[in-house]
Structure formats: structure tokens, C-alpha cells
C-alpha atoms as a PDB file:
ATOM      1  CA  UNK A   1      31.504  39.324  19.644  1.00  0.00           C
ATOM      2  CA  UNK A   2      30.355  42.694  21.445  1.00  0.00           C
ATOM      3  CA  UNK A   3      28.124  42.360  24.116  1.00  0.00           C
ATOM      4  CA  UNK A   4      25.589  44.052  22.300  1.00  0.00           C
ATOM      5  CA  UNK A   5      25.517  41.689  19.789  1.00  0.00           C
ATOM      6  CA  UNK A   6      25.137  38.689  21.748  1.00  0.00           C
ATOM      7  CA  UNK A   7      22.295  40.536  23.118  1.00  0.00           C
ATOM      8  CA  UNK A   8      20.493  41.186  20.132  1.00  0.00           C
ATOM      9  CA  UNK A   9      21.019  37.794  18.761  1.00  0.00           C
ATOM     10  CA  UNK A  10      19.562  36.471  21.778  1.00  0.00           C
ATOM     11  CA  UNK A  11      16.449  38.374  21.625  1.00  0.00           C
ATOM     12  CA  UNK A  12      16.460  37.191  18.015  1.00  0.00           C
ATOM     13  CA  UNK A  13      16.280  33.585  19.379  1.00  0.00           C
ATOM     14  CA  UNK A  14      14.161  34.275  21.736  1.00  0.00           C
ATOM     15  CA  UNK A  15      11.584  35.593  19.037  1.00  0.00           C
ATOM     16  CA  UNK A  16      11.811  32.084  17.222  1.00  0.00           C
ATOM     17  CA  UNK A  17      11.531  29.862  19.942  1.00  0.00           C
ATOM     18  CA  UNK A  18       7.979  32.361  20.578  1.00  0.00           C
ATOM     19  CA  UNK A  19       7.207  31.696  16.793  1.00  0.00           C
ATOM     20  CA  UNK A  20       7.550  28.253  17.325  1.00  0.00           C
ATOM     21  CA  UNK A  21       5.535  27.943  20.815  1.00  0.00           C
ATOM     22  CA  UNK A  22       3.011  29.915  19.418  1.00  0.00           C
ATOM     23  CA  UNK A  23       2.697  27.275  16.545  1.00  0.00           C
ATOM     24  CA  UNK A  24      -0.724  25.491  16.627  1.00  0.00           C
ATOM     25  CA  UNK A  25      -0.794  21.549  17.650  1.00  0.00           C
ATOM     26  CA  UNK A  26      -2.005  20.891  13.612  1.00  0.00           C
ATOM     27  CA  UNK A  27       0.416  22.966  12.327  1.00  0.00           C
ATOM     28  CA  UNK A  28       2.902  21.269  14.300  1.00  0.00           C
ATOM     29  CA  UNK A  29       1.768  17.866  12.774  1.00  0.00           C
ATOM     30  CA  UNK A  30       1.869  19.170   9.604  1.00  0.00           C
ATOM     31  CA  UNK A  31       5.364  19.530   9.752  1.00  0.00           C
ATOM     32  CA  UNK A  32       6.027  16.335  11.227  1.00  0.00           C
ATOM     33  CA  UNK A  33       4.125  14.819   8.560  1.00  0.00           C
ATOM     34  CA  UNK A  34       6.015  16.509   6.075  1.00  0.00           C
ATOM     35  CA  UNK A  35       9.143  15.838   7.696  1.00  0.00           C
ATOM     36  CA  UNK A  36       8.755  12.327   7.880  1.00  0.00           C
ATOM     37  CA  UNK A  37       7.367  12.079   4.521  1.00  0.00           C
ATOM     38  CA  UNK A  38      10.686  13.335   3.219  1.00  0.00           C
ATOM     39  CA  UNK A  39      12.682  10.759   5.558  1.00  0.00           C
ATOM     40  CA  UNK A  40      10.598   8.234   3.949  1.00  0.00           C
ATOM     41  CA  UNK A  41      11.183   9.258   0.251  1.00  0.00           C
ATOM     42  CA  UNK A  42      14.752   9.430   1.228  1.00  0.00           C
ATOM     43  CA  UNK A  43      15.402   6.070   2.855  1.00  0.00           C
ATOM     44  CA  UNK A  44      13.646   4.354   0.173  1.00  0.00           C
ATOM     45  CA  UNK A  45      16.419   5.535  -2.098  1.00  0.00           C
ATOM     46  CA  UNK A  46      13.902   7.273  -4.243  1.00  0.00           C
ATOM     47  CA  UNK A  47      15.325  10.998  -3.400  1.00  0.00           C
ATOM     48  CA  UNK A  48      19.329  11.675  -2.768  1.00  0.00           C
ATOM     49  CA  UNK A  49      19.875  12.514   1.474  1.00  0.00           C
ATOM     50  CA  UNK A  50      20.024  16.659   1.353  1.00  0.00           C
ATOM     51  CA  UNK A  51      23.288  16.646   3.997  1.00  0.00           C
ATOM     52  CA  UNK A  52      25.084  13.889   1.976  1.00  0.00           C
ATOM     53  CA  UNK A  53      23.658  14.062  -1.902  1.00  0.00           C
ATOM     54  CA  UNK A  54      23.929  10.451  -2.165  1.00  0.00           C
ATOM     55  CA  UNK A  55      21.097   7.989  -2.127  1.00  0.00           C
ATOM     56  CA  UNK A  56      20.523   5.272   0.216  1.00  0.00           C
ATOM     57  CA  UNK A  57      18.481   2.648   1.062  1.00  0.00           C
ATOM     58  CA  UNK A  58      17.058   1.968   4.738  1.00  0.00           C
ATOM     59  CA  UNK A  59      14.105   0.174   4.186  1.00  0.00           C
ATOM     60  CA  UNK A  60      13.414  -0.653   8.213  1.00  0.00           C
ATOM     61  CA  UNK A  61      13.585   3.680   8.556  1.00  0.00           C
ATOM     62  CA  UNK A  62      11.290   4.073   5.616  1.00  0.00           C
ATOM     63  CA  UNK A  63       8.610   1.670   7.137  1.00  0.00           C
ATOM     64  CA  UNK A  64       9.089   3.634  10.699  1.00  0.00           C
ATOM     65  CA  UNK A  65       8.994   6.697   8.552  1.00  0.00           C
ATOM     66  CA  UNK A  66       5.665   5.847   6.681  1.00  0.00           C
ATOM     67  CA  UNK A  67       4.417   4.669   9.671  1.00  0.00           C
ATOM     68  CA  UNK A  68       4.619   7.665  11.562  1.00  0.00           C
ATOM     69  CA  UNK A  69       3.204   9.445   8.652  1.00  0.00           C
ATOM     70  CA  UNK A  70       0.177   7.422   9.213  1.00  0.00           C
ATOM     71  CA  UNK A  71      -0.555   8.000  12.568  1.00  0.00           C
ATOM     72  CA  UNK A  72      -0.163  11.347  12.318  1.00  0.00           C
ATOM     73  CA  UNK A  73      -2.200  11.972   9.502  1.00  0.00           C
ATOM     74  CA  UNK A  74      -5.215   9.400  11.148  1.00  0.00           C
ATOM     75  CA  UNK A  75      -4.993  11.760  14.447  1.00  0.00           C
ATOM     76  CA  UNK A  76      -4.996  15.226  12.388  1.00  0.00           C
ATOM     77  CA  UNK A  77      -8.302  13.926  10.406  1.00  0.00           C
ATOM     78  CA  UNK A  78     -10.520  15.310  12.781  1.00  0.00           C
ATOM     79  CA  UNK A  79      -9.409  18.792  12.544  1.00  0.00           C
ATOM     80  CA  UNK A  80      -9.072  19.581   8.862  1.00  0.00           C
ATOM     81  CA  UNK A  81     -10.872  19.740   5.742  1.00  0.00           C
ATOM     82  CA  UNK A  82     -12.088  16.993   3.481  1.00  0.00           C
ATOM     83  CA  UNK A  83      -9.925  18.176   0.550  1.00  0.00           C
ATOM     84  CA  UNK A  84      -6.665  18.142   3.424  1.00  0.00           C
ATOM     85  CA  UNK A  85      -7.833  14.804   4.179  1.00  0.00           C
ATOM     86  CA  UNK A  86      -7.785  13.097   0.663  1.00  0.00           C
ATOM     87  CA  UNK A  87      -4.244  14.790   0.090  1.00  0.00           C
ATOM     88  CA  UNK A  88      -3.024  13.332   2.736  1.00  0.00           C
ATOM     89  CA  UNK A  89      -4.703   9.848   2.737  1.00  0.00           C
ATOM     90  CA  UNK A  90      -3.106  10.217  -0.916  1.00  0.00           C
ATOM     91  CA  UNK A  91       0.279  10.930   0.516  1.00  0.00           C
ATOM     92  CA  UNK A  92       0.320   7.875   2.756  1.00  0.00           C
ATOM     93  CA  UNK A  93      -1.183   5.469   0.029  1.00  0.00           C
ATOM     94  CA  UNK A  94       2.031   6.903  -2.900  1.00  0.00           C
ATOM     95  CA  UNK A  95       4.215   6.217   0.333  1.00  0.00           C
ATOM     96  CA  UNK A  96       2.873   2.493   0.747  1.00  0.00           C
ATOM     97  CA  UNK A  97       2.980   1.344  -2.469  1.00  0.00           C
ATOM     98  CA  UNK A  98       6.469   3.295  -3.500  1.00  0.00           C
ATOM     99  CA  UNK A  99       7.295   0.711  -0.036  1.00  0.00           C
ATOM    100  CA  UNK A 100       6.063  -1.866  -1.448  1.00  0.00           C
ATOM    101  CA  UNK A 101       7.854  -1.779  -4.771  1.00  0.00           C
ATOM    102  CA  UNK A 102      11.179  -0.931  -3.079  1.00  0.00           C
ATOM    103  CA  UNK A 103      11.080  -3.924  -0.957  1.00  0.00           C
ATOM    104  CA  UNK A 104      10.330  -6.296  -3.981  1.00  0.00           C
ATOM    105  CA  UNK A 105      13.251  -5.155  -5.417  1.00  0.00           C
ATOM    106  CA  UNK A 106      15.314  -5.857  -2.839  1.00  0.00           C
ATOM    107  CA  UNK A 107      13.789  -9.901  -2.447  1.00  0.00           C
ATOM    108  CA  UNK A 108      14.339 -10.251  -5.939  1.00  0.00           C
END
């Protein structure tokens, strides 16, 4: 690779590590939330892992999962909207009970 390349690809990387600084603390959050949220659906067994296409169940990283969700989405409250709110209250609620039902599943 040229010199100049590296160069430019570096300044390139440089501009997305700026995009990302630059990223607000709720936006950040938000992220995480959804992040997590998709960890969750995942380790449940409910959605197929995106690196390995198969579907597994980790039911003690789907509780850590969901509970992360939680706390994030308990500290963001403050700072957004009411309609943001009930989405996400909604989000963590779907994630609870789809818990719930997976771990019954697995007792019986």
C-alpha cells in the first residue's frame, strides 16, 4: 500500500472515530439498547446469530442482555419523549415475557 494511501485511509479513520466522539450520551444509549436488544433476541434462540446463521440458546446471556436493556432504558427516561418512552418500556416488557416463555420451555 502507497504511502499516500495509508494516509488517506487514516484520515478516513480519523473522521469516524470524530463521528463517533461527537455522538451524544442518548444517542449512544440508544445504540446500546438496540444492541443488546438484538443479543437478547438472539440468545433466546428466537433470531439465528448474524456471524454464524444458526440459532442458539443462552438463556443466562439473554437475562444479562434484557437486563442491561433495562437499565439503560430506566436511565435514558429522563431525556426523551413520552412516545420514546412507551416504545421502549414496550421493548423491555416483549423482551421479558419472550424470557419468560423461553425459560418454561426449557423446565418442561
Amino acid at each position: 500500500m502507497s504511502e499516500e494511501r495509508a494516509r488517506e485511509e487514516g484520515q478516513e479513520g480519523g473522521a469516524r472515530t470524530t463521528e463517533a466522539v461527537s455522538m451524544s450520551a442518548a444517542d449512544l444509549m440508544r445504540w446500546c439498547i438496540a444492541a443488546l436488544a438484538s443479543k437478547a433476541w438472539q440468545a433466546m434462540g428466537l433470531v439465528p446469530d448474524p456471524a454464524t446463521n444458526r440459532i442458539e440458546r443462552k438463556l443466562d446471556e439473554a437475562r444479562l442482555a434484557i437486563d442491561g436493556v433495562a437499565a439503560l432504558v430506566e436511565q435514558l427516561k429522563p431525556a426523551i419523549e413520552e412516545r420514546e418512552r412507551r416504545e421502549l418500556e414496550n421493548l423491555v416488557t416483549n423482551l421479558r415475557l419472550n424470557f419468560v416463555e423461553q425459560k418454561s420451555k426449557e423446565t418442561s
